[in-house]
Protein backbone atom coordinates (compact mmCIF):
# COMPACT_ATOMS: atom_id res chain seq x y z
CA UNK A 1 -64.90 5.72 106.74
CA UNK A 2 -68.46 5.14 105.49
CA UNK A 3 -69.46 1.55 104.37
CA UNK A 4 -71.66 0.89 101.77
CA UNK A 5 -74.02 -1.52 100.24
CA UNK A 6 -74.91 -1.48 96.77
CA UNK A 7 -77.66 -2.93 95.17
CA UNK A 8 -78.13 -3.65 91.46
CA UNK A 9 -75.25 -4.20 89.16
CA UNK A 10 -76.46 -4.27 85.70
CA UNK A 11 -76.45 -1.13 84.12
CA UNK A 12 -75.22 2.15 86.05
CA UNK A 13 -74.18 0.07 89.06
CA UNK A 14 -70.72 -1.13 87.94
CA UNK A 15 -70.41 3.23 86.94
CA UNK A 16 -71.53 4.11 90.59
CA UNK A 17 -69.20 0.94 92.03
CA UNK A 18 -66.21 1.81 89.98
CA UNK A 19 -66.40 5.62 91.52
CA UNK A 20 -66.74 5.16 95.01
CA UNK A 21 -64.54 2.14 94.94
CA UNK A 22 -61.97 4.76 94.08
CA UNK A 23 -62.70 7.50 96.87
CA UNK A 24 -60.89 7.49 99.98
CA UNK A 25 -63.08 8.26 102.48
CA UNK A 26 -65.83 5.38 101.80
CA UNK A 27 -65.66 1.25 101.38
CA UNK A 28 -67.85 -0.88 99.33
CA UNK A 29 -68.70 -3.71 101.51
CA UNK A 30 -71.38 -5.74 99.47
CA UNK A 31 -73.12 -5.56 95.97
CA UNK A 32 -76.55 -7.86 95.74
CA UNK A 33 -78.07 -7.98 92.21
CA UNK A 34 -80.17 -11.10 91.10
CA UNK A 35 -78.14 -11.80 88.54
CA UNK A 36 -75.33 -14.46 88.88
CA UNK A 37 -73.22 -13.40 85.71
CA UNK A 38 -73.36 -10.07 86.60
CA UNK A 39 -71.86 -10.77 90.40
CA UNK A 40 -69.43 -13.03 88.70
CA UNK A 41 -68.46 -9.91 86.68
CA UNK A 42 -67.82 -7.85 89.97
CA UNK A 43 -65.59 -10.59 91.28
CA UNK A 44 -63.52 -10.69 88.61
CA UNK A 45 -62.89 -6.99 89.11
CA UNK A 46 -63.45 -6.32 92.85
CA UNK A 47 -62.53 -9.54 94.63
CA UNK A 48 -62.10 -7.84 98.54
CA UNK A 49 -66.18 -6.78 97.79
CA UNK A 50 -69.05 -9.10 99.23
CA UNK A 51 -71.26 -10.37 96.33
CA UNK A 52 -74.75 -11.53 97.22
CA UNK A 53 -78.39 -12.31 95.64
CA UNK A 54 -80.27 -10.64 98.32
CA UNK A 55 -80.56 -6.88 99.10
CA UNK A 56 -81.32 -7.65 102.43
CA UNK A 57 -77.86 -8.93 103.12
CA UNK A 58 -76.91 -5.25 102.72
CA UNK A 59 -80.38 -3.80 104.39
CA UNK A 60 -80.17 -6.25 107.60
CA UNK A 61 -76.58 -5.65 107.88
CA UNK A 62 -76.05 -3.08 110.68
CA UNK A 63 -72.47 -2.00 109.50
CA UNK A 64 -73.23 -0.77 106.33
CA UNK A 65 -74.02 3.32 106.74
CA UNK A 66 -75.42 4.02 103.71
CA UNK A 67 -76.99 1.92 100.37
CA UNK A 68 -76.25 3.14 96.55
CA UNK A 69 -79.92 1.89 94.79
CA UNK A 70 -79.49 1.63 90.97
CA UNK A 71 -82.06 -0.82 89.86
CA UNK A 72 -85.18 -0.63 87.73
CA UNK A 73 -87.31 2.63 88.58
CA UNK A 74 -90.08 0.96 89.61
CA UNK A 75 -88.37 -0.86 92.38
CA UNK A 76 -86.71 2.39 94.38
CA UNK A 77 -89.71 3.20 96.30
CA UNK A 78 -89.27 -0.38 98.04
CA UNK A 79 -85.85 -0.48 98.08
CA UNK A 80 -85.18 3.24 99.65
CA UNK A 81 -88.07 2.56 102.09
CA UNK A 82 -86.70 0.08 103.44
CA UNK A 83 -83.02 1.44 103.68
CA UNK A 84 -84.33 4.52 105.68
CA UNK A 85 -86.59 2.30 107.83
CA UNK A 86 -82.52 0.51 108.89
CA UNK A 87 -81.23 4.00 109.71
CA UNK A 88 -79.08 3.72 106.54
CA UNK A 89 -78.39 6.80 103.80
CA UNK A 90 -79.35 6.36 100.33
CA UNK A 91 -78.89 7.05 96.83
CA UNK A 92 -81.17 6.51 94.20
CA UNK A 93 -80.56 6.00 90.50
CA UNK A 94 -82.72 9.36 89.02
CA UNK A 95 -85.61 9.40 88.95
CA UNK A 96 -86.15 9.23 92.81
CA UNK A 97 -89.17 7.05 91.73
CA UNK A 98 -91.91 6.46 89.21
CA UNK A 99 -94.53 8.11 91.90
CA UNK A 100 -95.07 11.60 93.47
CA UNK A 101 -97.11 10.09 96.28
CA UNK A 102 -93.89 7.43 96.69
CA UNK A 103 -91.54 10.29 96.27
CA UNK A 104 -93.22 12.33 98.88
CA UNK A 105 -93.16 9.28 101.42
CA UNK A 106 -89.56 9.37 100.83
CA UNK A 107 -88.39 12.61 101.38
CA UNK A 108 -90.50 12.75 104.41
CA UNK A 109 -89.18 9.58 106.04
CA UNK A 110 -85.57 10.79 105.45
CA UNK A 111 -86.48 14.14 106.99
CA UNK A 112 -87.81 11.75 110.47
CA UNK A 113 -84.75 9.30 110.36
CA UNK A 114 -82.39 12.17 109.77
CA UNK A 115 -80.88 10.53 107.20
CA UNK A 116 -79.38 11.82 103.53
CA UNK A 117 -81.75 11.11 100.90
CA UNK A 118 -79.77 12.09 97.42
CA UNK A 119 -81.02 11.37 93.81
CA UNK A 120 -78.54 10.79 91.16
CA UNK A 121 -79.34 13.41 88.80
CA UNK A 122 -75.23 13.02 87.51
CA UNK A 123 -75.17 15.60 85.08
CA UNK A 124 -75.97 18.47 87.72
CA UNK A 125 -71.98 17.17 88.64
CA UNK A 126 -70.43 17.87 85.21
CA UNK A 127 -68.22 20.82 85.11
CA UNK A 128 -70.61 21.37 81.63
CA UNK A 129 -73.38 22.08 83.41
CA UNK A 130 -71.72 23.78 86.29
CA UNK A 131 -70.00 26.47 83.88
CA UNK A 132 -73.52 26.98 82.16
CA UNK A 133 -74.87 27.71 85.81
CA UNK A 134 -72.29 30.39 86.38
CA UNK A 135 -72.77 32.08 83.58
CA UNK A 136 -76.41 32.36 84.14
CA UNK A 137 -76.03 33.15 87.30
CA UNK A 138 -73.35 35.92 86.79
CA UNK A 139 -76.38 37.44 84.38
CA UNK A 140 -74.22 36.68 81.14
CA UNK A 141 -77.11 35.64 78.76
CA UNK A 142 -79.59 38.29 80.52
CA UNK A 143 -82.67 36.73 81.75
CA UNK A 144 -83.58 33.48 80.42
CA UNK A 145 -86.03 33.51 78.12
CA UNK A 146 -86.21 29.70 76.84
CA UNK A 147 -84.58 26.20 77.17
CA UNK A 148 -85.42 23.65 73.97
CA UNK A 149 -83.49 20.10 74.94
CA UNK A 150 -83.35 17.28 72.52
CA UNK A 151 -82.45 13.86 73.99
CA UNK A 152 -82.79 10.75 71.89
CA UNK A 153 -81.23 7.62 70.83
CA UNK A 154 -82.60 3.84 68.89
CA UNK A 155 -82.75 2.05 72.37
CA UNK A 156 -82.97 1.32 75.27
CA UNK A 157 -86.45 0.54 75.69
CA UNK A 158 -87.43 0.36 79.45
CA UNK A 159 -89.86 -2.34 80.26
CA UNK A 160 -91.12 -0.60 83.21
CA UNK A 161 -91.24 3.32 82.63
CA UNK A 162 -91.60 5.31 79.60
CA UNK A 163 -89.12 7.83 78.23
CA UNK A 164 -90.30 10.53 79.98
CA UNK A 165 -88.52 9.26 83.24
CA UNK A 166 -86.21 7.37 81.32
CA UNK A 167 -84.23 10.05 79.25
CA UNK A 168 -86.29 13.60 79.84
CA UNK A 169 -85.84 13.04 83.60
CA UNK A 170 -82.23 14.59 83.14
CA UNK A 171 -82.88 17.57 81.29
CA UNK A 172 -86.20 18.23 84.02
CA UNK A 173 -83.35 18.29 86.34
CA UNK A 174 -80.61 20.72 84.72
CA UNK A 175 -84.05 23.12 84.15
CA UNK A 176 -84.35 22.82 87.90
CA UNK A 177 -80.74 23.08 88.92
CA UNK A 178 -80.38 26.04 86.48
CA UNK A 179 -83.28 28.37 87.45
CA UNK A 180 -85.02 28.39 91.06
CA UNK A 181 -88.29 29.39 88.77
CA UNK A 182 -91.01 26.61 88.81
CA UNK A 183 -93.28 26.01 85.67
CA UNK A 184 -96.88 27.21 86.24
CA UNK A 185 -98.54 24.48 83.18
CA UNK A 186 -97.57 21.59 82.35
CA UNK A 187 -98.85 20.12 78.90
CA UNK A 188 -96.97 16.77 77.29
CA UNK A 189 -98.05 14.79 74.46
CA UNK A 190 -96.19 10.70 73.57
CA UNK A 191 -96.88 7.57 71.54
CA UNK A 192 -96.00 4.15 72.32
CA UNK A 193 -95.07 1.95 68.94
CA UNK A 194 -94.77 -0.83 71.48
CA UNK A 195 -98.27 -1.07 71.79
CA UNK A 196 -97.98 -1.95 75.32
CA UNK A 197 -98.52 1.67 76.55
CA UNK A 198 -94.97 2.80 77.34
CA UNK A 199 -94.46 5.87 75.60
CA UNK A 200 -90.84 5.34 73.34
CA UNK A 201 -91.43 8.62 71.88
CA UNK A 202 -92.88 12.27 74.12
CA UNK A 203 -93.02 15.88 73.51
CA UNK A 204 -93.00 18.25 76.54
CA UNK A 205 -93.57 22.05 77.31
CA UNK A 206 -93.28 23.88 80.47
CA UNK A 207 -94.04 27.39 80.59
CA UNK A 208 -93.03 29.59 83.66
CA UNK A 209 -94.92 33.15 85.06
CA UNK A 210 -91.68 35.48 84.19
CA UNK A 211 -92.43 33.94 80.12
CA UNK A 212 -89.86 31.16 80.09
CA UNK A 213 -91.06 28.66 78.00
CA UNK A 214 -89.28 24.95 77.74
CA UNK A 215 -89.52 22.86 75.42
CA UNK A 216 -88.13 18.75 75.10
CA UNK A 217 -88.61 15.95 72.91
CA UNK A 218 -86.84 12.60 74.45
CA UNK A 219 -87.13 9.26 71.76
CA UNK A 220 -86.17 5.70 72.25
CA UNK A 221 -86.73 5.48 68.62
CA UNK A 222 -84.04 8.03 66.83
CA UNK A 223 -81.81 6.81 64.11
CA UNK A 224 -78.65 9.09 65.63
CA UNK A 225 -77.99 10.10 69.26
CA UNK A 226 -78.30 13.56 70.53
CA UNK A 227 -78.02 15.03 73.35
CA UNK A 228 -78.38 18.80 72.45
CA UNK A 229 -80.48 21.92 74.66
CA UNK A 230 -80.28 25.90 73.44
CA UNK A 231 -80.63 28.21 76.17
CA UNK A 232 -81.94 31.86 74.78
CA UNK A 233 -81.57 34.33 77.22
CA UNK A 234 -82.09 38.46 76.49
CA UNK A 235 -78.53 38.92 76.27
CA UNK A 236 -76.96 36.21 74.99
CA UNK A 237 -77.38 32.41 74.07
CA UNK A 238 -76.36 29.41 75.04
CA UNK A 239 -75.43 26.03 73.00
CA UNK A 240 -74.74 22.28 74.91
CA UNK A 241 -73.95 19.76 73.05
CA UNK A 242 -72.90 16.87 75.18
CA UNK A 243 -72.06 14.27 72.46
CA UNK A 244 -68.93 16.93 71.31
CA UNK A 245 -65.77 15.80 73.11
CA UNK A 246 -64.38 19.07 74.25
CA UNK A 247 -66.31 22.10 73.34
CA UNK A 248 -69.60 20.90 75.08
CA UNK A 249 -70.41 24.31 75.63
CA UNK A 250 -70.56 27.75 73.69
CA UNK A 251 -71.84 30.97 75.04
CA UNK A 252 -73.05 32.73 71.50
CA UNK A 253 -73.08 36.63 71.92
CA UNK A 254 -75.87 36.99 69.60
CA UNK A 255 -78.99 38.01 69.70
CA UNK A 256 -82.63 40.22 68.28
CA UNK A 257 -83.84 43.74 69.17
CA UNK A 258 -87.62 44.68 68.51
CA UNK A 259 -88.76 48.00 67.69
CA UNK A 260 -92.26 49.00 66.52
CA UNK A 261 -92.83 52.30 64.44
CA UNK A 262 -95.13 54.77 66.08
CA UNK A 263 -97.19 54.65 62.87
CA UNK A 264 -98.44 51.52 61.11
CA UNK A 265 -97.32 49.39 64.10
CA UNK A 266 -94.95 47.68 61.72
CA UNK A 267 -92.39 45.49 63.98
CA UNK A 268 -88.90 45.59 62.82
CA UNK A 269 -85.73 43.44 64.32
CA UNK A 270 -81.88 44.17 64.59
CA UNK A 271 -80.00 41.46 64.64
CA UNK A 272 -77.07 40.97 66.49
CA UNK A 273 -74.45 38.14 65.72
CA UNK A 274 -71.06 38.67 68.02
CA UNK A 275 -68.31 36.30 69.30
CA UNK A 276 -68.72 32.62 70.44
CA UNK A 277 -66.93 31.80 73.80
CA UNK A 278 -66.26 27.98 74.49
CA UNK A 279 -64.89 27.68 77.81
CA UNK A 280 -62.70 24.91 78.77
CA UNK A 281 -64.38 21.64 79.92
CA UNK A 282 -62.31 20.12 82.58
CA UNK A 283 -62.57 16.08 81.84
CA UNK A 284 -63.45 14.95 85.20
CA UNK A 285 -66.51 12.60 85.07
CA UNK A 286 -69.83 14.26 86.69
CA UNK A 287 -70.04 10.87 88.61
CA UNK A 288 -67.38 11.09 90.61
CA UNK A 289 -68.48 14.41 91.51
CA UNK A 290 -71.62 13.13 92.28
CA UNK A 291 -70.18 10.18 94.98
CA UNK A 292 -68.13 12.83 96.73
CA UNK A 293 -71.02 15.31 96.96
CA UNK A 294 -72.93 12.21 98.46
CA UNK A 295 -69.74 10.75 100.83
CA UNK A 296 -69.20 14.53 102.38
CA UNK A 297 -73.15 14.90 102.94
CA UNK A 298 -72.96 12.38 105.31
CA UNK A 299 -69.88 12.97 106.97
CA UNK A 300 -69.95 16.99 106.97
CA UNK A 301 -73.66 16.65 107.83
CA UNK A 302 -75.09 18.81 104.97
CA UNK A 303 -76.96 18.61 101.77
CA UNK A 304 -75.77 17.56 98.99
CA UNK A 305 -76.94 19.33 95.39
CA UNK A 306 -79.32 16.94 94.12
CA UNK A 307 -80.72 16.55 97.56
CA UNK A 308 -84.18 14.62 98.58
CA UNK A 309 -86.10 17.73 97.80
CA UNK A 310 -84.60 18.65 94.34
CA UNK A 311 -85.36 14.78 93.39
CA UNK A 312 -89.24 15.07 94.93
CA UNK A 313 -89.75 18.31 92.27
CA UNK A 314 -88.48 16.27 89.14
CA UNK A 315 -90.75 13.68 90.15
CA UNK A 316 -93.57 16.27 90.15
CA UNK A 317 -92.89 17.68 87.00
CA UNK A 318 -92.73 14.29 85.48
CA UNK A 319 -95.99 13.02 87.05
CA UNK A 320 -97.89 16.10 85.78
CA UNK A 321 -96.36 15.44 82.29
CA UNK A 322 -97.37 11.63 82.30
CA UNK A 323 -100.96 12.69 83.19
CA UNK A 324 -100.83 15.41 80.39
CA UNK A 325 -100.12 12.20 77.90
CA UNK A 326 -102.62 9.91 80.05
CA UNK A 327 -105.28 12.69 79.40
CA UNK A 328 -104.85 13.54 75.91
């Protein structure tokens, strides 16, 4: 039985609390958040749980095996540091933290405590994703040849980060999870309406040495929400559309052919537009996944998916992109 501590319960924690509450192999011993109403909240729900205004409750308490972090980004360098310093396991709300030099520490003090250092980068966990995975790598769509994601919303505006780690740091992730390739250039471009230099608004493109080019544009400030990427690959396409209920996912079986003639050099295309395929999505939520991925790392001893490394190369790609913006 693994005992946790969990600390923050404002806006994911009550998700993260609800799923391994519900697991049978792990036992929520305390929640701390700063927030009275919020505790009062958890009590009403989860009276056997400890509530408490101080993380350290959880960090000093020797019983505890491993601590769930989902508070502000800026705090989870602090706040995981000090976990792994009390021999305990963590997981971090995504992004790891707001700070490749931070993020390095990390992974490199879990690697001397032996301890699980996992990122919760949940939609990695959703069968979505997962089926897109298998049909890329079962060499459905061919080889990939670009990813364009589209993320936005009206709200919520972070004080502390800007959208880039916000909303963009999930689709860095499914890029990552999806192909082992790493971009080669990085070059970003935001605006903050705020005025108070957090970007609400930012435009990214990656492009790879084998020609993959991605592209993603993550708002604070959109009048609808969408959560929409378009994978092209030299065989066939894919379309995710997480926002649709059921048919997330549809594997279109169309695609181009270029010829050039021998003569004038004049470039002609075939087009090819086939059957769509929309597997079945099975409805169980990419969280839960996620806590049982992190619950068997620690007692089988293994990694789990969205393991300490995986998290440290979001962070990178993010930090590069912020200092494309910074830079102009």
């Amino acid at each position: 039985m693994v005992k946790l501590g969990v600390i923050g319960y404002g806006y994911w924690g009550p998700n993260l609390v609800r799923n391994f509450f519900e697991l049978p192999n792990c036992q929520i011993e305390t929640v701390a958040d700063v927030d009275i109403q919020s505790l009062n909240k958890l009590k009403k729900y989860y009276p056997a749980i400890q509530a408490t205004t101080k993380p350290e409750d959880i960090l000093d308490n020797q019983e505890i095996d491993a601590v769930l972090i989902a508070t502000p980004v800026s705090t989870h360098f602090v706040l995981a540091k000090k976990a792994l310093q009390a021999g305990k396991h963590v997981l971090v709300e995504k992004p790891m933290t707001n700070s490749l030099k931070d993020a390095s520490e990390l992974v490199k003090l879990a690697k001397k405590t032996k301890k699980i250092l996992m990122v919760d980068h949940t939609f990695l966990y959703t069968d979505a994703v997962q089926k897109i995975k298998k049909m890329i790598d079962a060499g459905k769509i061919g080889k990939i040849t670009y990813f364009d994601s589209l993320r936005t919303n009206l709200g919520i505006f972070q004080q502390d980060v800007n959208v880039l780690w916000d909303l963009m740091a999930h689709d860095i992730s499914i890029i990552n999870y999806l192909t082992s390739e790493r971009p080669i250039s990085v070059t970003a471009s935001g605006v903050s309406h705020t005025k108070n230099g957090i970007e609400n608004i930012a435009f990214v493109v990656l492009k790879y040495k084998s020609g993959l080019v991605a592209h993603f544009n993550s708002s604070w400030s959109s009048p609808v929400k969408i959560r929409l990427i378009l994978i092209g690959g030299t065989k066939k396409m894919i379309v995710y559309d997480d926002i649709e209920p059921t048919e997330k996912v549809k594997l279109y079986d169309s695609n181009y052919r270029v010829k050039f003639l021998k003569d004038n050099k004049k470039l002609i295309v075939d087009y090819r537009t086939g059957d769509i395929y929309i597997p079945k999505i099975e409805l169980k939520e990419g969280l839960r996944n996620m806590a049982e991925d992190f619950i068997n790392a620690i007692i089988k001893k293994k990694e789990p998916i969205s393991n300490a490394n995986f998290g440290l190369e979001v962070v990178r790609i993010l930090s590069l992109a912020e200092a494309s913006i910074k830079q102009k």
